[in-house]
Protein backbone atom coordinates (compact mmCIF):
# COMPACT_ATOMS: atom_id res chain seq x y z
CA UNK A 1 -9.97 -60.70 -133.32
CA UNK A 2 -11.97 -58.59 -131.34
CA UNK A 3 -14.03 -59.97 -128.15
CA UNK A 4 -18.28 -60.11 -129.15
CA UNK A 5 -20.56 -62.50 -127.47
CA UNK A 6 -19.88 -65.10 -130.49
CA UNK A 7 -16.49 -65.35 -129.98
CA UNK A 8 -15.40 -64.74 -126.68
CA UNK A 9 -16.10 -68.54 -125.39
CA UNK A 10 -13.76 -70.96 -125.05
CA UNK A 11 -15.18 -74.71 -126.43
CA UNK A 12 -15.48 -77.14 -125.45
CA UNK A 13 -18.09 -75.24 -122.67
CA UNK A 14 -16.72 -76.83 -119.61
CA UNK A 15 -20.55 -77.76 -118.40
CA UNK A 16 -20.16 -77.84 -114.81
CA UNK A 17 -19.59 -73.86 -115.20
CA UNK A 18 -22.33 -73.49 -117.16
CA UNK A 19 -25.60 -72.06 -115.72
CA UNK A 20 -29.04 -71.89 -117.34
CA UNK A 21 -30.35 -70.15 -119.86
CA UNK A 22 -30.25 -66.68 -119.13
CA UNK A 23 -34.18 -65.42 -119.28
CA UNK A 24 -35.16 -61.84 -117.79
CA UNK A 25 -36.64 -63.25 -115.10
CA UNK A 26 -33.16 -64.46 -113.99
CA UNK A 27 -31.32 -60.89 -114.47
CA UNK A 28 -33.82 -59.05 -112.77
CA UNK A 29 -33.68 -61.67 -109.71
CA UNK A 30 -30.01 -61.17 -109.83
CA UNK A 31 -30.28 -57.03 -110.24
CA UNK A 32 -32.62 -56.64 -107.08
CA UNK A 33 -30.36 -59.18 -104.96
CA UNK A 34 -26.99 -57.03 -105.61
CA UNK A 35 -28.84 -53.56 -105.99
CA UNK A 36 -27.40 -52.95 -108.92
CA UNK A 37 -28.03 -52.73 -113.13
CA UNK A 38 -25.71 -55.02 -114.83
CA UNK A 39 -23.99 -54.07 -117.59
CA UNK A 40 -26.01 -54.57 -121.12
CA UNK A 41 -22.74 -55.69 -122.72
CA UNK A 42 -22.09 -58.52 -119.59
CA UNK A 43 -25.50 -59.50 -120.23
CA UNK A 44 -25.22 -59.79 -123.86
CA UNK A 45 -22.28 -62.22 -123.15
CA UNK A 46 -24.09 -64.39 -120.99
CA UNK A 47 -27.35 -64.49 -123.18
CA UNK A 48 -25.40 -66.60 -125.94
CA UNK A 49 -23.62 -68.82 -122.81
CA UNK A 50 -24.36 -68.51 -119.38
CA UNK A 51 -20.71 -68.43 -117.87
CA UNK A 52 -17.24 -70.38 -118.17
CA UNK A 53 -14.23 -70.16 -119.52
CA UNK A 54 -13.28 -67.53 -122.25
CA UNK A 55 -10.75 -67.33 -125.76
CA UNK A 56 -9.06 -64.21 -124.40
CA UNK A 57 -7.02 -62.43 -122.08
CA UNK A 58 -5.41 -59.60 -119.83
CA UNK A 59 -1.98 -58.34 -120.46
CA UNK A 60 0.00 -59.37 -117.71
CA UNK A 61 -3.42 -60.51 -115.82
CA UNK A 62 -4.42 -63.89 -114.63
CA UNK A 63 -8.18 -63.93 -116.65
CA UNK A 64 -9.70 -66.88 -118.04
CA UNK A 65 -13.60 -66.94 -116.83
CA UNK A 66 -16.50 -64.86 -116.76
CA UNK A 67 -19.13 -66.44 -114.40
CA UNK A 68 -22.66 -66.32 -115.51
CA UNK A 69 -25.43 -65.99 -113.12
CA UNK A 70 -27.12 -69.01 -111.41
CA UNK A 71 -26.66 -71.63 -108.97
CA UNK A 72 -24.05 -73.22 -109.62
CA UNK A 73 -20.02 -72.39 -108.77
CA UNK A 74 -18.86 -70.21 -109.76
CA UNK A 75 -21.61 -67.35 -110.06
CA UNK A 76 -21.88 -63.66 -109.69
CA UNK A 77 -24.06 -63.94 -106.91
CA UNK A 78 -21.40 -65.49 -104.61
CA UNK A 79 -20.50 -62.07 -103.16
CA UNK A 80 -19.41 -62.28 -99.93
CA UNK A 81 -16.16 -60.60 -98.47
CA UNK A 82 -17.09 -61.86 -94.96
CA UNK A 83 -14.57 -64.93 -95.85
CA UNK A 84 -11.42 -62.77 -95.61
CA UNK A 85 -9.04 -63.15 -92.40
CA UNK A 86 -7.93 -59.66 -93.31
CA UNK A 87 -9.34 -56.86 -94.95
CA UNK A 88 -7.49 -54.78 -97.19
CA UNK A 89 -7.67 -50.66 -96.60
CA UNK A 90 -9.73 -50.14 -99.45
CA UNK A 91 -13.48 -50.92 -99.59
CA UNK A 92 -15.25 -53.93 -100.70
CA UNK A 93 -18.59 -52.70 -100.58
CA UNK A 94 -20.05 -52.46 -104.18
CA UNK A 95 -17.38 -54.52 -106.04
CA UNK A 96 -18.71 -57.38 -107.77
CA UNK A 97 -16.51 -59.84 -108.49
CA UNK A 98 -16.82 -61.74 -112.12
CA UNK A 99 -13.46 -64.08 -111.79
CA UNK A 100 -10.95 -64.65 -109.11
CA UNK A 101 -9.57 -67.27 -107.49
CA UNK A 102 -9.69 -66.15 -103.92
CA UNK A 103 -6.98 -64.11 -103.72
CA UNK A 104 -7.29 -61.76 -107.03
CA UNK A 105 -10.37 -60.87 -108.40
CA UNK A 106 -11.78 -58.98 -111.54
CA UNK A 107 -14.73 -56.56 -110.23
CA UNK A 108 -17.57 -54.88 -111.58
CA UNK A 109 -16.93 -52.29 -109.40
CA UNK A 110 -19.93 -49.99 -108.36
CA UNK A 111 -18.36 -48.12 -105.69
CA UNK A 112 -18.27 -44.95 -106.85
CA UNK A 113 -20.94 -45.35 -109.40
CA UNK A 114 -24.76 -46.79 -109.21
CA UNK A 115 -25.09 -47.00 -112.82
CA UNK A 116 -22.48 -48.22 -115.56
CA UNK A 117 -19.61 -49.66 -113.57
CA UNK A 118 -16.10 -49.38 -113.83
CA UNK A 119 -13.78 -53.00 -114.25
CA UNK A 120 -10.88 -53.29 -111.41
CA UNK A 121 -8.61 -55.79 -110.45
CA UNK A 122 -7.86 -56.09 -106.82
CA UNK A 123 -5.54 -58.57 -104.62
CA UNK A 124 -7.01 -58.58 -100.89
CA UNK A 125 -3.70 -60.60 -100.17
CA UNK A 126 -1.38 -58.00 -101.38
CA UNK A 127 -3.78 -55.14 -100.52
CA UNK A 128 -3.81 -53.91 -104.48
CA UNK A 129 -6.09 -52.44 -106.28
CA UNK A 130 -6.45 -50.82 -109.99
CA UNK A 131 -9.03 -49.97 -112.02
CA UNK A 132 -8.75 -51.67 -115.42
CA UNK A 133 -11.12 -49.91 -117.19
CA UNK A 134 -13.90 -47.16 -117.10
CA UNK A 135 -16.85 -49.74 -118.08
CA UNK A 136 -16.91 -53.42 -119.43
CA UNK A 137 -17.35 -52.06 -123.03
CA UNK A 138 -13.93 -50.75 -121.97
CA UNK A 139 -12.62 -53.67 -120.53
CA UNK A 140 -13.56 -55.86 -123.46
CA UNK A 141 -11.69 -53.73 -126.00
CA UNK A 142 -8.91 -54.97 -123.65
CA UNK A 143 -9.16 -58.77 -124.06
CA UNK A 144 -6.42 -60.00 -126.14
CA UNK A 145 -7.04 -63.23 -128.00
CA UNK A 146 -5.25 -66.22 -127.26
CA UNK A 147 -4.34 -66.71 -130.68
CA UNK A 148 -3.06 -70.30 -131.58
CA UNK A 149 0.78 -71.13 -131.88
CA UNK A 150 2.25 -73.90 -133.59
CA UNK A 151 1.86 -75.69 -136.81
CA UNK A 152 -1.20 -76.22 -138.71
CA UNK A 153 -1.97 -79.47 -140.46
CA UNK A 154 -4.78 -80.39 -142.98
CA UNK A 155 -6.52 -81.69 -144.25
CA UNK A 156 -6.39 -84.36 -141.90
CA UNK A 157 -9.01 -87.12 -142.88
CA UNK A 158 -7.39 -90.01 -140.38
CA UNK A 159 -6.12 -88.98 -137.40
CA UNK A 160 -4.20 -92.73 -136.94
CA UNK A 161 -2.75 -92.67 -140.01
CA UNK A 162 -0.85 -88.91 -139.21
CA UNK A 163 0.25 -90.53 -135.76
CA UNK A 164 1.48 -93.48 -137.53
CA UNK A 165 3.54 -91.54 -140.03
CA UNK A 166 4.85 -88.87 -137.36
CA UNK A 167 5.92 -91.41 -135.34
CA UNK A 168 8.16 -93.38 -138.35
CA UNK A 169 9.23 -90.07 -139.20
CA UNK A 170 10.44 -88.75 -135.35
CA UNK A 171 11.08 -92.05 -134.07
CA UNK A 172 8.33 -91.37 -130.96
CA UNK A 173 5.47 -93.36 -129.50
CA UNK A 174 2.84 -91.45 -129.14
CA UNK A 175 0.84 -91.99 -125.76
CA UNK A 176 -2.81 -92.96 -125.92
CA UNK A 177 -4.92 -89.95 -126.36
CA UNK A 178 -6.40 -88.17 -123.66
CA UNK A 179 -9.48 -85.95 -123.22
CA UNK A 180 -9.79 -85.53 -119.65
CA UNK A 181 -8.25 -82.03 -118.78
CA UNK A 182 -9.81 -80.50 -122.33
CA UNK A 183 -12.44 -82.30 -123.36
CA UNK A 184 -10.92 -83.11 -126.46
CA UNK A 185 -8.19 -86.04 -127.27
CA UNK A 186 -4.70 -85.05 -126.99
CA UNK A 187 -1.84 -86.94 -128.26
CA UNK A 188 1.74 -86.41 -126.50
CA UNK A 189 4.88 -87.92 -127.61
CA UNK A 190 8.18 -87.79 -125.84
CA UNK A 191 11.31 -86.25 -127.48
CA UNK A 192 14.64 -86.12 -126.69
CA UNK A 193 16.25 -87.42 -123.51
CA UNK A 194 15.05 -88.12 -119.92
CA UNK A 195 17.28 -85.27 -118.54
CA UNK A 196 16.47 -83.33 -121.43
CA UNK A 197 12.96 -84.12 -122.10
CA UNK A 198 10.79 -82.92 -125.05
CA UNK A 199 7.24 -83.04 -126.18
CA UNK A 200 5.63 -83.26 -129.21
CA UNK A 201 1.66 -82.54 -129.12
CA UNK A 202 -1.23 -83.05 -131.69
CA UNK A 203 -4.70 -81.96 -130.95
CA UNK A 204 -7.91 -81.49 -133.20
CA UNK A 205 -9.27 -78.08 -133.97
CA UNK A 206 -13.01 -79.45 -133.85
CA UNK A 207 -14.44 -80.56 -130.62
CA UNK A 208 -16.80 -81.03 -129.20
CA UNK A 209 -19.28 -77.97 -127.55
CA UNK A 210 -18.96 -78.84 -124.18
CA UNK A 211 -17.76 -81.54 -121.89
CA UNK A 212 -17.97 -82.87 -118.41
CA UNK A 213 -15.62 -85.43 -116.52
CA UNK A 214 -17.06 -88.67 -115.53
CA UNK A 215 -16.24 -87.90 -112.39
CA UNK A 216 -18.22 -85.08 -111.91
CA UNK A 217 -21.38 -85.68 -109.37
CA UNK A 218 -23.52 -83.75 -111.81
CA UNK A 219 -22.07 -86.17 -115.19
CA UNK A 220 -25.48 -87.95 -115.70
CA UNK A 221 -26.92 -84.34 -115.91
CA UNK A 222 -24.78 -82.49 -117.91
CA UNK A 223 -23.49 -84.82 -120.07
CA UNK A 224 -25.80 -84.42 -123.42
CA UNK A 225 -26.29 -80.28 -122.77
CA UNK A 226 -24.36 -79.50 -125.42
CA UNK A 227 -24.26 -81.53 -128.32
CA UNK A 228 -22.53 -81.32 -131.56
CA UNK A 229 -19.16 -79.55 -132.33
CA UNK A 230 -17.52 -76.13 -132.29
CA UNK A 231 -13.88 -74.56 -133.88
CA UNK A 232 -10.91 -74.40 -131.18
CA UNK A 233 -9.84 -71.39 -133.04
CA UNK A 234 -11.99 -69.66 -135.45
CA UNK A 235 -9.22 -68.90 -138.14
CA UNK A 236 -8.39 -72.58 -138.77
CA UNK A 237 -10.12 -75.00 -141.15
CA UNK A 238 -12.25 -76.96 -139.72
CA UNK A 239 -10.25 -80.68 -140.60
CA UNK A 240 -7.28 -79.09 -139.23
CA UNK A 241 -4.99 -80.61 -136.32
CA UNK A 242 -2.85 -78.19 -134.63
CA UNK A 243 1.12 -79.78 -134.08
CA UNK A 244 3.61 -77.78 -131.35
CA UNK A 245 7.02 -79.04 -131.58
CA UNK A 246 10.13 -77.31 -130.68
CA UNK A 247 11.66 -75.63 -133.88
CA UNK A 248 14.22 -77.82 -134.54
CA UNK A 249 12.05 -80.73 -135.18
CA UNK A 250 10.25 -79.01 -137.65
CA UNK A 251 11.80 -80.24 -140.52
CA UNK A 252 11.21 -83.50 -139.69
CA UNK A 253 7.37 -82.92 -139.12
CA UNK A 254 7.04 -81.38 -142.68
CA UNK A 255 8.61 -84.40 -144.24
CA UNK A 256 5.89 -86.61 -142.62
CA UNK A 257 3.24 -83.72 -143.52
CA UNK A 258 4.54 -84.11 -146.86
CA UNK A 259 4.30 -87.97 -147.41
CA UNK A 260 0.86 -87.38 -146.78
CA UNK A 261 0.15 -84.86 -148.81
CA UNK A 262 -0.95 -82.41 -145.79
CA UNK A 263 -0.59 -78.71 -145.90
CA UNK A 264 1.75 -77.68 -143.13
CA UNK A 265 1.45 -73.72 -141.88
CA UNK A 266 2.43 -71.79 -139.43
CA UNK A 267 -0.77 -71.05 -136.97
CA UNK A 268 0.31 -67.29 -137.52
CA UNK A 269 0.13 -67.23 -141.63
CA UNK A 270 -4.04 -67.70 -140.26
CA UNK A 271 -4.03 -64.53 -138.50
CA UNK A 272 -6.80 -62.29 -139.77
């Protein structure tokens, strides 16, 4: 599945990464503070959601956000190599950095160009640098999706009532679900032995569009931005709850899928 503005975001939106709507106004702002013209196809990306985290990935690459522009961390506009104990022997002038974590970054990089930009990857720690691709057209034909893995169960009309029967079937206790690191509930069940622990976990392919933890200072605020519900994975029904087990329990999870009537797939017979 190639990368386009409609499917290259990850739901639930994680809000707090979320900036506002993108309106000219904004772009142009941004444009005259970094003396540059953005990309069309970065913009078109941010004009269906300004910044967060994204479906795809680089090979071999740590990549999992594209900040949008705005006030809030983390932004485009939050250039500033000033930060750094040491510089590394290349030059940081005109490299825009679009994720990163402090130590690694993914640049719109401008240094040899004033125009369309190249994409690089550098690491100020480990004084590397690479140039990824020739433009972010480029760079998005490089995004590989993170396809889902696993098994594929639906239609599931009661999610207690598949719980219930997995855990006759396994002989597990599921723990209570939990949405707090995804937005969405996630039920884990221990397999195996303590020195030889397992896990068994079930998780909904509809969620909601974005989310927000309660602890957040800005929860009151961002809390209702996005209402409503989006697809996990765009090649999965919509009903569908996705199951990863090790492979030797699978047998025993297709029995319970069975008593229930459910369709049990691979997540790779959905490939398109």
């Amino acid at each position: 599945m190639k990368a386009t503005p409609l499917t290259i975001w990850r739901p639930p939106a994680f809000l707090p990464y979320l900036q506002s709507t993108l309106t000219p106004e904004l772009v142009a702002q941004a444009e005259q503070r970094l003396g540059v013209t953005l990309p069309a196809e970065y913009l078109a990306l941010l004009e269906v959601q300004n910044g967060g985290y994204i479906r795809y990935g680089l090979p071999d690459l740590v990549h999992n956000v594209i900040r949008g522009i705005g006030p809030h961390y983390p932004n485009l506009l939050d250039v500033d190599w000033d930060h750094l104990d040491d510089a590394p022997s290349f030059p940081l002038e005109g490299l825009i950095p679009f994720d990163g974590d402090g130590h690694w970054y993914l640049c719109l990089d401008y240094r040899d160009r004033s125009q369309e930009p190249a994409v690089a990857y550098i690491d100020v720690e480990c004084d590397e640098q690479l140039e990824l691709a020739p433009s972010f057209a480029a760079y998005l034909a490089l995004l590989e999706y993170d396809a889902p893995s696993g098994v594929v169960l639906t239609p599931v009309a009661e999610i207690a009532t598949l719980v219930a029967t997995l855990e006759a079937h396994l002989k597990i206790t599921f723990e209570p679900p939990s949405s707090s690191n995804h937005g969405y509930p996630v039920y884990r069940a221990q397999l195996g032995t303590k020195a030889q622990p397992e896990w068994i976990w079930l998780s909904p392919n509809t969620v909601p569009r974005g989310f927000v933890r309660e602890s957040d200072r800005r929860y009151s605020e961002l809390r209702d931005l996005l209402p409503g519900t989006a697809l996990r994975f765009l090649e999965l029904p919509p009903e569908s709850y996705l199951l990863v087990v090790d492979a030797k329990r699978q047998s025993a999870v297709l029995a319970a899928c069975a008593e229930l009537g459910l369709a049990a797939r691979p997540a790779e017979d959905y490939a398109s």
